[in-house]
C-alpha atoms as a PDB file:
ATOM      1  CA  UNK A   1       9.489  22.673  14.726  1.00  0.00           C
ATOM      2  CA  UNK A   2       9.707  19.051  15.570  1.00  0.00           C
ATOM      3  CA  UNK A   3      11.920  17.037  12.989  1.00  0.00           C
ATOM      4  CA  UNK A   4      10.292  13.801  11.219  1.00  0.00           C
ATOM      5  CA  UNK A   5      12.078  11.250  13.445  1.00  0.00           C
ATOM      6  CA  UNK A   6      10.814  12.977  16.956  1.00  0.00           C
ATOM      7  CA  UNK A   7       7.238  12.896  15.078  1.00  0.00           C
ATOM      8  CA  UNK A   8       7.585   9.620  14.750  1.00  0.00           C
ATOM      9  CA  UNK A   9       8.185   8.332  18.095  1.00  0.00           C
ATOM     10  CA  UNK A  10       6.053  11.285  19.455  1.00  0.00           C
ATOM     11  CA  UNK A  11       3.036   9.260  17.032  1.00  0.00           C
ATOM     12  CA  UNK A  12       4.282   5.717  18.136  1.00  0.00           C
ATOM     13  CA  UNK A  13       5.378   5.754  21.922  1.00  0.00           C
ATOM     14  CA  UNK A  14       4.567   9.011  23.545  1.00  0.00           C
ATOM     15  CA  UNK A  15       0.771   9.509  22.862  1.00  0.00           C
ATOM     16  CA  UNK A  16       0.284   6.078  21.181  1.00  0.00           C
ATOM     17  CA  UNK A  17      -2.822   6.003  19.935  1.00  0.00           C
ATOM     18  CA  UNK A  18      -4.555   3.325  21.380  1.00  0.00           C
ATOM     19  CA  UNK A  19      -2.492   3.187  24.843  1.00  0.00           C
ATOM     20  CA  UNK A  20      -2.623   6.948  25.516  1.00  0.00           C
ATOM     21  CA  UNK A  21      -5.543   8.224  23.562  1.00  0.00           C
ATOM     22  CA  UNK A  22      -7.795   5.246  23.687  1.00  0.00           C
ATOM     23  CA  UNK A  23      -8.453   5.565  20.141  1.00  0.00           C
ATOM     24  CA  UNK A  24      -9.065   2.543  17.737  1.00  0.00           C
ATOM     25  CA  UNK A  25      -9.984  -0.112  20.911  1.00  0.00           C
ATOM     26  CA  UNK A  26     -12.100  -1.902  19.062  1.00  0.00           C
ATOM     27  CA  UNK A  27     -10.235  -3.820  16.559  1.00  0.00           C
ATOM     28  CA  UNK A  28      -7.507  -3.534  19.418  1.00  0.00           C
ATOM     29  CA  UNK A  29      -9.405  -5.326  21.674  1.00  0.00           C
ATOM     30  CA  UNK A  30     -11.035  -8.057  19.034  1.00  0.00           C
ATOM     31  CA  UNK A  31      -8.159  -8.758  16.668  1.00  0.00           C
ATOM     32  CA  UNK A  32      -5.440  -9.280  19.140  1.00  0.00           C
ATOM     33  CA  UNK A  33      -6.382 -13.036  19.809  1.00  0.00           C
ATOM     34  CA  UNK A  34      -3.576 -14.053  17.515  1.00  0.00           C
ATOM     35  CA  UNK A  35      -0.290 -12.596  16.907  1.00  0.00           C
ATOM     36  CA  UNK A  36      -0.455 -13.225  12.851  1.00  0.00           C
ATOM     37  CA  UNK A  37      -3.712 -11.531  12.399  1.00  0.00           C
ATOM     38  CA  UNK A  38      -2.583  -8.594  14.789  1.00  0.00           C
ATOM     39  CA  UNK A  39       0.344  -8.124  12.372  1.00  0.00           C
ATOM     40  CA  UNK A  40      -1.849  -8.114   9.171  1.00  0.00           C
ATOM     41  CA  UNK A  41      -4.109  -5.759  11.384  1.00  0.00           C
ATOM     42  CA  UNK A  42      -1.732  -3.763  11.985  1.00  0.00           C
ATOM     43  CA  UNK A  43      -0.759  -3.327   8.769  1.00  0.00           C
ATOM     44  CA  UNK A  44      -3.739  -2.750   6.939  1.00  0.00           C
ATOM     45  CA  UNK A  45      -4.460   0.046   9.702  1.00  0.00           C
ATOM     46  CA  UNK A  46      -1.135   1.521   8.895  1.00  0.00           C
ATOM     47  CA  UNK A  47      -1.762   1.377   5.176  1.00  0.00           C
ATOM     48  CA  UNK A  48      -5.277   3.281   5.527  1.00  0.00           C
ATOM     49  CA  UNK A  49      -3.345   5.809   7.915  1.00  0.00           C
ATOM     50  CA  UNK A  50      -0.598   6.679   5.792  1.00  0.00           C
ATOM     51  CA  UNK A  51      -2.900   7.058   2.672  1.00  0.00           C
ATOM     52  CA  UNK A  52      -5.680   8.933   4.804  1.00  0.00           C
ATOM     53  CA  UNK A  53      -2.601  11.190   5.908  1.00  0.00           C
ATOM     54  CA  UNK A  54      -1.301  11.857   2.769  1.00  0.00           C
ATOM     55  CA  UNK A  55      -4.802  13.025   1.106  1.00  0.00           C
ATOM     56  CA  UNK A  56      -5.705  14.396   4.393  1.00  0.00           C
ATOM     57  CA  UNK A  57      -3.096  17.075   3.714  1.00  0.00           C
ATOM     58  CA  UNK A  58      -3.767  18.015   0.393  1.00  0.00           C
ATOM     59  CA  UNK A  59      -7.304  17.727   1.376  1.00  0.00           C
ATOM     60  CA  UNK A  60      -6.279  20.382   4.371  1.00  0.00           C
ATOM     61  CA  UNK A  61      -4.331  22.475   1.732  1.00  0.00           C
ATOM     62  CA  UNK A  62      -7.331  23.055  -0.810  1.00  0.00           C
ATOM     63  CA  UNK A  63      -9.887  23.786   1.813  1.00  0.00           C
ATOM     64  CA  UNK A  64      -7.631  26.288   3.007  1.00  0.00           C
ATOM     65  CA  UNK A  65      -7.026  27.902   0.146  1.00  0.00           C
ATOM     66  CA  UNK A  66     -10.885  27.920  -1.485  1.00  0.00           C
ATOM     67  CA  UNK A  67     -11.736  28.935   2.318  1.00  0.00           C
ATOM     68  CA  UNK A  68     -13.953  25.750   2.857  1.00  0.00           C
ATOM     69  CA  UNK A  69     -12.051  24.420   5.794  1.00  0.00           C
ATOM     70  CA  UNK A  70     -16.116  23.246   6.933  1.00  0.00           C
ATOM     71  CA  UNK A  71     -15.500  20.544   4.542  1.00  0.00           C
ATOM     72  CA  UNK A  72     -12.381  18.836   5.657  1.00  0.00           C
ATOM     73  CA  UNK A  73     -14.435  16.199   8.091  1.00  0.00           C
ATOM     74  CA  UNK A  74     -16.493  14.891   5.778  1.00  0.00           C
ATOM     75  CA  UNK A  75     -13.790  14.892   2.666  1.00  0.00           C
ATOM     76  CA  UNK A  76     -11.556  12.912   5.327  1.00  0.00           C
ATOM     77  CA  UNK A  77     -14.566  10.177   5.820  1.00  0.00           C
ATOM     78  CA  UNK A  78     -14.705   9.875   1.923  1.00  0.00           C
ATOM     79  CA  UNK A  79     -11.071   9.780   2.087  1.00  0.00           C
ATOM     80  CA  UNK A  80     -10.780   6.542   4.690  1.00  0.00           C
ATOM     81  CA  UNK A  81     -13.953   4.472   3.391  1.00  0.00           C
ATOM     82  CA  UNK A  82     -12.340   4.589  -0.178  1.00  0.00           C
ATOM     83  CA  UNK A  83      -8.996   3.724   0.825  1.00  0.00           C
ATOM     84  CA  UNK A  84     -10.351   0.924   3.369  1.00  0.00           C
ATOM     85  CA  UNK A  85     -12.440  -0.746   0.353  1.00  0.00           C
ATOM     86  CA  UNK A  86      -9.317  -0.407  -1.661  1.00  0.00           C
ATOM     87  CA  UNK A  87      -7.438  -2.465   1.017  1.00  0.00           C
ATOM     88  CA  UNK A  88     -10.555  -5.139   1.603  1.00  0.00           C
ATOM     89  CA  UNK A  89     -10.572  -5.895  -2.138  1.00  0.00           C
ATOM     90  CA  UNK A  90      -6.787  -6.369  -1.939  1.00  0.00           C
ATOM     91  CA  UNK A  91      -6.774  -8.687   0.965  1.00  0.00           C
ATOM     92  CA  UNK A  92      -9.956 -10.623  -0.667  1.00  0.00           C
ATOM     93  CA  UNK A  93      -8.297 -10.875  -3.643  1.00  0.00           C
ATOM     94  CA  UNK A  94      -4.960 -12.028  -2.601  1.00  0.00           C
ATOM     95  CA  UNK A  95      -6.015 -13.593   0.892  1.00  0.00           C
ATOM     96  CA  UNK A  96      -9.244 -15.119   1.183  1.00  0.00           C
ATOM     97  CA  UNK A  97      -8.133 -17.016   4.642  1.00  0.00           C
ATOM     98  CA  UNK A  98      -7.189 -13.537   5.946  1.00  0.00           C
ATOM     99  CA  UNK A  99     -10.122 -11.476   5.047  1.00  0.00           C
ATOM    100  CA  UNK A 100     -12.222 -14.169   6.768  1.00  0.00           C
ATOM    101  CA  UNK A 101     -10.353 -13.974   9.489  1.00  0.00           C
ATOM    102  CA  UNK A 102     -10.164 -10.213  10.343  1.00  0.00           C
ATOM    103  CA  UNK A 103     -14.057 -10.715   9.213  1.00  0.00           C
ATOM    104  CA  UNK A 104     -16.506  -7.629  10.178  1.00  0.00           C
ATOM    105  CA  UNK A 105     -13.171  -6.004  11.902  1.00  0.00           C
ATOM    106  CA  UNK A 106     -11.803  -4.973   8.017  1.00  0.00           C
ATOM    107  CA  UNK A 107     -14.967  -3.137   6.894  1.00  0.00           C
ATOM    108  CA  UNK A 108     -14.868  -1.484  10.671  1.00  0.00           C
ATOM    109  CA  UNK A 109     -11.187  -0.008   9.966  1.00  0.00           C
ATOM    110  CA  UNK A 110     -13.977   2.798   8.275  1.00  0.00           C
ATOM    111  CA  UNK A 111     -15.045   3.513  11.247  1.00  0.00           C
ATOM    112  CA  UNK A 112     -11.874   3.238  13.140  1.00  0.00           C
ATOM    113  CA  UNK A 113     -11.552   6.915  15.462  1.00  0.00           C
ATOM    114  CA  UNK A 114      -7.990   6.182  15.336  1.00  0.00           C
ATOM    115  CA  UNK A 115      -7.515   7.003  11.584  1.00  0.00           C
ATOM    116  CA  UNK A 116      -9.626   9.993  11.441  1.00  0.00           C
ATOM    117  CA  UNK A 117      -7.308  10.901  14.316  1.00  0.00           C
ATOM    118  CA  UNK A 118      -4.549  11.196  12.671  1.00  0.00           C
ATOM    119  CA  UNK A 119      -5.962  13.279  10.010  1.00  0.00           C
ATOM    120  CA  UNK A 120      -7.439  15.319  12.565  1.00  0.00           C
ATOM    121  CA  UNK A 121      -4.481  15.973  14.672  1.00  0.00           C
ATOM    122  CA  UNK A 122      -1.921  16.382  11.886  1.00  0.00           C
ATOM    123  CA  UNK A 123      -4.080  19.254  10.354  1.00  0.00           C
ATOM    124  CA  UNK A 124      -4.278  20.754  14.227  1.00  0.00           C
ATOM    125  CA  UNK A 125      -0.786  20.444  14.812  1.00  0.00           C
ATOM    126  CA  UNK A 126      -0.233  22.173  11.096  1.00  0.00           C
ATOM    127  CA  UNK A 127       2.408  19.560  10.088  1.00  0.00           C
ATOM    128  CA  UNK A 128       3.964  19.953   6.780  1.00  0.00           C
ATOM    129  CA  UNK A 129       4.163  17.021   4.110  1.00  0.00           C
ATOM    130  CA  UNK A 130       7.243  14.843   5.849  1.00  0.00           C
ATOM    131  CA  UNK A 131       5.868  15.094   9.437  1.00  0.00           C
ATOM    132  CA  UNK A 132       2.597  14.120   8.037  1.00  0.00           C
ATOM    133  CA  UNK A 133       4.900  11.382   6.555  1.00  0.00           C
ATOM    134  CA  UNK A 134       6.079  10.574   9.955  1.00  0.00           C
ATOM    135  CA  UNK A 135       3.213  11.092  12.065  1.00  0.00           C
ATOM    136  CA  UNK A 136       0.923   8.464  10.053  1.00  0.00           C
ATOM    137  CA  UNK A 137       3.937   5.758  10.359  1.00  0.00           C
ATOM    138  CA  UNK A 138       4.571   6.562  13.530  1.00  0.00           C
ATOM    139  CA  UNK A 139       0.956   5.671  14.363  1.00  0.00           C
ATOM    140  CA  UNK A 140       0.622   3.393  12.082  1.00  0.00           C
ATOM    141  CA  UNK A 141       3.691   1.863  14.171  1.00  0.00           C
ATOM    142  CA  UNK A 142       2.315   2.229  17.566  1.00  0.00           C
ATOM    143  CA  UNK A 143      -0.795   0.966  16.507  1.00  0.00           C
ATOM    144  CA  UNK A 144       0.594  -2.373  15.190  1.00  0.00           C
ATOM    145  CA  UNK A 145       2.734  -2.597  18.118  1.00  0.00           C
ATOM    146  CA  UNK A 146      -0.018  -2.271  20.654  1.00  0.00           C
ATOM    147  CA  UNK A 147      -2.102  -5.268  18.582  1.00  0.00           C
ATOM    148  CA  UNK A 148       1.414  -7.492  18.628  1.00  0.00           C
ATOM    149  CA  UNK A 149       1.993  -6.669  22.739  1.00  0.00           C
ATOM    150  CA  UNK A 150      -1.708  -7.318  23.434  1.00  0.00           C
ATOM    151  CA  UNK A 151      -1.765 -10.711  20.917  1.00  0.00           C
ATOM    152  CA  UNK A 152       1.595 -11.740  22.183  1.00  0.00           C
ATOM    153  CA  UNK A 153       0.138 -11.610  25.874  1.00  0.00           C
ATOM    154  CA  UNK A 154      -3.198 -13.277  25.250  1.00  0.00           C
ATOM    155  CA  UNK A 155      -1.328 -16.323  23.765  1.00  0.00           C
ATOM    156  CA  UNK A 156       0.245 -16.815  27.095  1.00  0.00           C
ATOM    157  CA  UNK A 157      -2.652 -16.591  28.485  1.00  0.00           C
ATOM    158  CA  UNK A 158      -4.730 -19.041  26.859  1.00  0.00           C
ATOM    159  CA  UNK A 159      -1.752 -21.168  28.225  1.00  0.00           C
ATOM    160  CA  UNK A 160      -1.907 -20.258  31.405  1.00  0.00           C
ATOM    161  CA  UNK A 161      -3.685 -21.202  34.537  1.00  0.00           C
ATOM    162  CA  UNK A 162      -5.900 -17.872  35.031  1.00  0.00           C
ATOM    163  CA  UNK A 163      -8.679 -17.880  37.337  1.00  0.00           C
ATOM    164  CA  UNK A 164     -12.436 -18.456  35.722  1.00  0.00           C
ATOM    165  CA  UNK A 165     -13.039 -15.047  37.868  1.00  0.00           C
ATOM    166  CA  UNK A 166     -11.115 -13.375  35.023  1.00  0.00           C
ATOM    167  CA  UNK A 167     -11.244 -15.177  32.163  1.00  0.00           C
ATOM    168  CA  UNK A 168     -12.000 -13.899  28.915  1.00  0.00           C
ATOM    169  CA  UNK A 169     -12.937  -9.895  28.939  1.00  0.00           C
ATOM    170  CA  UNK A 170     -11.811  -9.496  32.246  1.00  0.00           C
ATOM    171  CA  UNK A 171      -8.420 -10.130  31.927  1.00  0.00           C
ATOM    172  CA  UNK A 172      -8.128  -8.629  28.524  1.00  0.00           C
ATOM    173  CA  UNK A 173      -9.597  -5.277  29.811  1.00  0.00           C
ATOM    174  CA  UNK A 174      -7.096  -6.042  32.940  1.00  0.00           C
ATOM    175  CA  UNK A 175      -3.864  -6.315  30.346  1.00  0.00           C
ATOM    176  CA  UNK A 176      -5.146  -3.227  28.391  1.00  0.00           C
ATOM    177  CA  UNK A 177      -5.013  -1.138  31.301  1.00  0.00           C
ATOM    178  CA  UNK A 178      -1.391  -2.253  32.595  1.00  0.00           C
ATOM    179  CA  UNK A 179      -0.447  -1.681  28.908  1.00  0.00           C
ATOM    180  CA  UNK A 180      -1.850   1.725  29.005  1.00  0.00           C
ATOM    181  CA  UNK A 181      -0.010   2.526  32.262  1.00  0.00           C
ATOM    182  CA  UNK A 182       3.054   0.996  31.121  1.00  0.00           C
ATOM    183  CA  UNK A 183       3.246   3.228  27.802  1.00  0.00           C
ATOM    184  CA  UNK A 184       2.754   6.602  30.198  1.00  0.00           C
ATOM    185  CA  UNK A 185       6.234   6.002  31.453  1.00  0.00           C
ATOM    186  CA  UNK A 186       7.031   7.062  28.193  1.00  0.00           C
ATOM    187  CA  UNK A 187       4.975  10.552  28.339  1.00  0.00           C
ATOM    188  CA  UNK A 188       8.024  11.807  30.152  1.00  0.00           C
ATOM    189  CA  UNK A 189      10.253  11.862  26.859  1.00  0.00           C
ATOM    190  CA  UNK A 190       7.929  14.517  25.004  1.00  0.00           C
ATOM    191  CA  UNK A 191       8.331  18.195  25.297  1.00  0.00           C
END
């Protein structure tokens, strides 16, 4: 039994989702021009995940108990398209200049594996309520924290002298993978 806080960095550093399971790459890779809008990403993912986790689980909990566990994909796709229109209207309403911003990437945190991952892996790893808790912040965390890194890095290099070879999706794709290899250094802390 693994307590909240080793969920949580399990979620975040460990098996990060987008550094160690590839999962969510797309806004990862077309958000993370600037470090402001990576943030906002990152928190509007996080938002989705920790709502998607929390219905997810008493989703998980009915099914079981009606014995209709056949249904929980499809009630956890209802589950993340209404919570990601509740979040677009929000950020509409509230922040025009960010919701054109993150443009067609908002409507695609629907389709975003990375959420329906979490659903998926806290019902497989048969998590109670507070790990759940922990497990959606913790990706919610990691997932944020991968956007900032990337953003962070592809401010320097617009500033930078980088080769025309390179530019562009090369040397995103390029920083991605060192990412990815840096973030396995931290596979030795898990169990």
């Amino acid at each position: 039994m693994n307590s909240p806080l080793q969920v949580f960095i399990d979620a975040c550093l460990i098996n990060n989702f987008v550094l160690a399971y590839f999962l969510g790459l797309c806004p990862f890779l077309g958000v993370s021009n600037k470090t402001e809008t990576a943030a906002r990403m990152g928190a509007a993912v996080t938002f989705v995940m920790l709502v998607a986790s929390i219905f997810a689980y008493g989703i998980h909990q009915i099914l079981v108990f009606i014995n209709a566990p056949y249904l929980q994909l499809i009630s956890y796709i209802v589950v993340i398209a209404s919570s990601v229109q509740l979040v677009e209207m929000f950020i509409k309403k509230f922040s025009p200049v960010l919701f054109r911003t993150l443009g067609i990437y908002l409507p695609l945190i629907t389709t975003n594996c990375a959420i329906l991952g979490v659903a998926l892996f806290q019902t497989s790893r048969e998590y109670d309520f507070v790990q759940c808790l922990a497990f959606a912040l913790g990706a919610g965390a990691g997932f944020t924290l991968a956007l900032l890194m990337m953003s962070g890095i592809r401010e320097r290099l617009e500033l930078s002298d980088v080769s025309s070879v390179v530019q562009g999706a090369a040397v995103t794709l390029m920083v991605a993978g060192v990412l990815s290899m840096a973030f396995m250094g931290f596979a030795g802390m898990g169990k």
